[in-house]
C-alpha atoms as a PDB file:
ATOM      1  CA  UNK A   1      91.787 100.273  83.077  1.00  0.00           C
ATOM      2  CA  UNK A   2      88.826 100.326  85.008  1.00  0.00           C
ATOM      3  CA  UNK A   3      88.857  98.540  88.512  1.00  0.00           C
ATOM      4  CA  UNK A   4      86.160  96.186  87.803  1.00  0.00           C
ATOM      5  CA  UNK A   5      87.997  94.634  84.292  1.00  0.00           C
ATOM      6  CA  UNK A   6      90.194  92.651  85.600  1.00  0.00           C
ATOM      7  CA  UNK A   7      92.547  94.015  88.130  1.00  0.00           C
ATOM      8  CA  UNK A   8      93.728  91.062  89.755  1.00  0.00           C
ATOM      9  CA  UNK A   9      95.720  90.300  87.217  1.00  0.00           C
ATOM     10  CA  UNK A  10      98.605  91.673  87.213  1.00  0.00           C
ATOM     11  CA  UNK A  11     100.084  91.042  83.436  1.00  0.00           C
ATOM     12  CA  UNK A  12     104.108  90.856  84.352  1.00  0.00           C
ATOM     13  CA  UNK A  13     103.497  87.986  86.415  1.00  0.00           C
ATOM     14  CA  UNK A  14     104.760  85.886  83.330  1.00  0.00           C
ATOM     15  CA  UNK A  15     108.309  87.439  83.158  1.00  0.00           C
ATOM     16  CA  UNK A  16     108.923  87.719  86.994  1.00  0.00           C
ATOM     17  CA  UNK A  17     111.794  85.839  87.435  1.00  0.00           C
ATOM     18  CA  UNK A  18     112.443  84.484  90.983  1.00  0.00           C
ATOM     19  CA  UNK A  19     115.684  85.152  92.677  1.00  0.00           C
ATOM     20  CA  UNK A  20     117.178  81.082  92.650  1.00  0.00           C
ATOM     21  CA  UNK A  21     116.958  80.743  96.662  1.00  0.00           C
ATOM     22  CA  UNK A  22     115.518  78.596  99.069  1.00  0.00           C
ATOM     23  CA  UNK A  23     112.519  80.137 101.483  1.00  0.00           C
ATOM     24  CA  UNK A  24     113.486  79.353 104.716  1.00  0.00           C
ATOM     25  CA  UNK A  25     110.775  77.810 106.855  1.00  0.00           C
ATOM     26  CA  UNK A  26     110.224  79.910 110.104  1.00  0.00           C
ATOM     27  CA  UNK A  27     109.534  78.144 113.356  1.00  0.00           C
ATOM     28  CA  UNK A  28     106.559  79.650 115.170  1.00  0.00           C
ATOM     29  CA  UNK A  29     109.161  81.099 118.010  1.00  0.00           C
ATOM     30  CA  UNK A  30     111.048  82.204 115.423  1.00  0.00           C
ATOM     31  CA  UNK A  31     107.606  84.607 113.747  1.00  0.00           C
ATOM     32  CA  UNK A  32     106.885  85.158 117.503  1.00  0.00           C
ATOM     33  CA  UNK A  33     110.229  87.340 117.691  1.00  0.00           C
ATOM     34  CA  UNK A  34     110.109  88.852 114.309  1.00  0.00           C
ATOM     35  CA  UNK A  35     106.466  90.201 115.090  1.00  0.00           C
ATOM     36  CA  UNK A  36     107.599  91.922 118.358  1.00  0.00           C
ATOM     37  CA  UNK A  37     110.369  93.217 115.982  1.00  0.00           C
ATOM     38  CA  UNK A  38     107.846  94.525 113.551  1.00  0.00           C
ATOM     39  CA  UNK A  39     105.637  96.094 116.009  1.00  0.00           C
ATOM     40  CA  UNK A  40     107.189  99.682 116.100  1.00  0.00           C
ATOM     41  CA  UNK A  41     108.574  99.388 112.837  1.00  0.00           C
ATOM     42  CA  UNK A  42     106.629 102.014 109.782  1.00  0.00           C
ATOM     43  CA  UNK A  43     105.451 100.542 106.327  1.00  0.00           C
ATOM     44  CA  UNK A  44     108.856 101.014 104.087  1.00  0.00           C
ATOM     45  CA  UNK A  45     106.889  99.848 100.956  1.00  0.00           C
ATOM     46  CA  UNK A  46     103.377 101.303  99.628  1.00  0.00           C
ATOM     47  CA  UNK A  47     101.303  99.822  97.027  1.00  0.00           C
ATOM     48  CA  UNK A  48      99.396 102.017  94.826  1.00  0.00           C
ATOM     49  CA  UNK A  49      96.346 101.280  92.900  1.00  0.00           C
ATOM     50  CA  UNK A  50      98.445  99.342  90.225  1.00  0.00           C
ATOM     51  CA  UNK A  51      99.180  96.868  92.944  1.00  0.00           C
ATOM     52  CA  UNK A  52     102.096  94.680  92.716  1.00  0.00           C
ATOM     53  CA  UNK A  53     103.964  95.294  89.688  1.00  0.00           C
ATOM     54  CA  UNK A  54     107.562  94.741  88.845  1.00  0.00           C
ATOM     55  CA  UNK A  55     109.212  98.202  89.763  1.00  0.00           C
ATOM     56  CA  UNK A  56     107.699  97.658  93.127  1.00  0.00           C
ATOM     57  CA  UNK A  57     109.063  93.789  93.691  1.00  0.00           C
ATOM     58  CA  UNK A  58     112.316  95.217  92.985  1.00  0.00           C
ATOM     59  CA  UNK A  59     112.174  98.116  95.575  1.00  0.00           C
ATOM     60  CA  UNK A  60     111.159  95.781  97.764  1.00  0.00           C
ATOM     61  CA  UNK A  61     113.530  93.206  96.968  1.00  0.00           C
ATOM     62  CA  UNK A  62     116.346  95.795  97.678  1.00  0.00           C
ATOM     63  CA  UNK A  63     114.776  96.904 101.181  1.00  0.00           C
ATOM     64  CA  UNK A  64     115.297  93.596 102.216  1.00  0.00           C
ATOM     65  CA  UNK A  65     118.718  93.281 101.755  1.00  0.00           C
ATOM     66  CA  UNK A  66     119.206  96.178 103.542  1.00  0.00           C
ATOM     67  CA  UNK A  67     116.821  95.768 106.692  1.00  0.00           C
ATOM     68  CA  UNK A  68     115.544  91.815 106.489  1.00  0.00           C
ATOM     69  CA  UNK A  69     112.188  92.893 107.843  1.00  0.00           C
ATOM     70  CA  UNK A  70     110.047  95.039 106.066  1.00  0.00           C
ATOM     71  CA  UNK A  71     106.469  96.484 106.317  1.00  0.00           C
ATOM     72  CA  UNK A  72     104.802  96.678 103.027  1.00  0.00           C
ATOM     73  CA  UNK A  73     100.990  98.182 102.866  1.00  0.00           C
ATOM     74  CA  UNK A  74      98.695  96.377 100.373  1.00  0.00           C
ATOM     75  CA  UNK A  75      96.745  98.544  98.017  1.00  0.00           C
ATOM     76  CA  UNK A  76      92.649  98.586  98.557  1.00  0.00           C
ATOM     77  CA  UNK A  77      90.661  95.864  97.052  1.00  0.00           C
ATOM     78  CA  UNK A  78      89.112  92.498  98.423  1.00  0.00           C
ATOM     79  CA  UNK A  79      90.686  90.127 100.265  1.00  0.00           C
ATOM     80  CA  UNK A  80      91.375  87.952  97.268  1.00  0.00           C
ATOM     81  CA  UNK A  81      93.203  90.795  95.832  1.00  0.00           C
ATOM     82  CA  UNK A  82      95.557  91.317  98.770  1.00  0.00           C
ATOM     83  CA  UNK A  83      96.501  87.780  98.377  1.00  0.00           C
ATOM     84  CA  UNK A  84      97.732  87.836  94.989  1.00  0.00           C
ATOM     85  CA  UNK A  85      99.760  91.278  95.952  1.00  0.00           C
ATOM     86  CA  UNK A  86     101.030  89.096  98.899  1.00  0.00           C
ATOM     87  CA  UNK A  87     102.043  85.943  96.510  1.00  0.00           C
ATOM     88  CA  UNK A  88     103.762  88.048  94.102  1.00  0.00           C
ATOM     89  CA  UNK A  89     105.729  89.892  96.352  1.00  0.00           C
ATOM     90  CA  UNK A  90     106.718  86.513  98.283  1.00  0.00           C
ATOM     91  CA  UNK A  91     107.494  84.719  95.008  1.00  0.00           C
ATOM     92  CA  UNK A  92     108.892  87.672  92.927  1.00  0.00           C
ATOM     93  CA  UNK A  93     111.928  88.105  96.819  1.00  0.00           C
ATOM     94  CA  UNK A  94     112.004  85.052  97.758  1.00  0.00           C
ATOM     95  CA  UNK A  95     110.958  86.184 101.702  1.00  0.00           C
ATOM     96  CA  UNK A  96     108.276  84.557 104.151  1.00  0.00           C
ATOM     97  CA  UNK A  97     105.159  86.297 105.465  1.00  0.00           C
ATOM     98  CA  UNK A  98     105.542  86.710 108.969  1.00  0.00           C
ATOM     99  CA  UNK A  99     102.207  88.429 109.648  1.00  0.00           C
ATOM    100  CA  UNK A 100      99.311  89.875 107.727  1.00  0.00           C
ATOM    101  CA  UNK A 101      96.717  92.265 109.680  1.00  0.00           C
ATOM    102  CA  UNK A 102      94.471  93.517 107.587  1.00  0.00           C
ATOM    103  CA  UNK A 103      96.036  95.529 104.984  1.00  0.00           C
ATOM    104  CA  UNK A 104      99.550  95.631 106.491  1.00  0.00           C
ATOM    105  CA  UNK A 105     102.026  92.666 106.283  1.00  0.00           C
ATOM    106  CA  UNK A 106     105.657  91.983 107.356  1.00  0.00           C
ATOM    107  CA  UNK A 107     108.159  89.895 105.095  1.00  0.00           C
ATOM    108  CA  UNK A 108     111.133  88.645 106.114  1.00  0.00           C
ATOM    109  CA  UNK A 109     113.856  87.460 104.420  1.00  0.00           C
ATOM    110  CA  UNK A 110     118.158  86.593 105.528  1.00  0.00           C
ATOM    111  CA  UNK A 111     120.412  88.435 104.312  1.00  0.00           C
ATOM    112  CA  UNK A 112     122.808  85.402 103.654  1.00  0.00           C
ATOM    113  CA  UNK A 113     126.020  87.755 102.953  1.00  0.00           C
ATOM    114  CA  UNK A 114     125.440  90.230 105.753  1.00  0.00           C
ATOM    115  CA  UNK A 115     123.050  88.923 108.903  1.00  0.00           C
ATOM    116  CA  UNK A 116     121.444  91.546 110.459  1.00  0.00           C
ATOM    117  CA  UNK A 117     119.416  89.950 113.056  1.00  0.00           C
ATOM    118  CA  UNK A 118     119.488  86.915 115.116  1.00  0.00           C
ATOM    119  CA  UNK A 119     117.125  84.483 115.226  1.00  0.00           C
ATOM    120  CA  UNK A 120     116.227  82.194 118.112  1.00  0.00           C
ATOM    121  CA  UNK A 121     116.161  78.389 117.672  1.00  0.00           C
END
């Protein structure tokens, strides 16, 4: 598929299904602490030039129930593009964006059975 017919759509949107949890709503002191957490940490997940596709929301989904916060680094493209990548990864886990600089962005999401970090108030 060439790059200019069409590639942000992603076609498995349609049969994502969403993992029945609530997104927690992060208070800013709250994405202040997570960011100095993410600072040092390495991008676990890469995209490729298929972008987000369904293998890649379930890798991901799995390396956040294992570390909570995770680096993921968006494919190339436009900023339009990234932002799709970003809302299917977000919708297809469940987690919260807790920063996006330039093609690098840090998700977040508790690990309600085991807790792995502590948030402040």
């Amino acid at each position: 598929m060439d790059r200019e017919q069409g590639m942000g759509m992603i076609p498995f949107t349609a049969t994502l299904q969403c993992i029945e949890t609530e997104r927690m709503s992060l208070s800013p002191s709250q994405k202040r602490y997570l960011r100095s957490l993410a600072h040092d940490l390495h991008p676990v997940i890469l995209l490729g030039a298929k972008g987000a596709t369904e293998a890649v929301v379930k890798e991901l989904d799995l390396a956040l129930s294992h570390h909570e916060l995770v680096k993921v680094k968006l494919s190339g493209g436009d900023k339009e593009e990234r932002e799709e990548q970003i809302r299917i990864l977000l919708d297809g886990t469940s987690a919260e964006s807790v920063q996006q600089i330039g093609h690098v962005v840090v998700l977040f999401r508790r690990n309600e059975d085991d807790p792995r970090l502590a948030l402040p108030r």
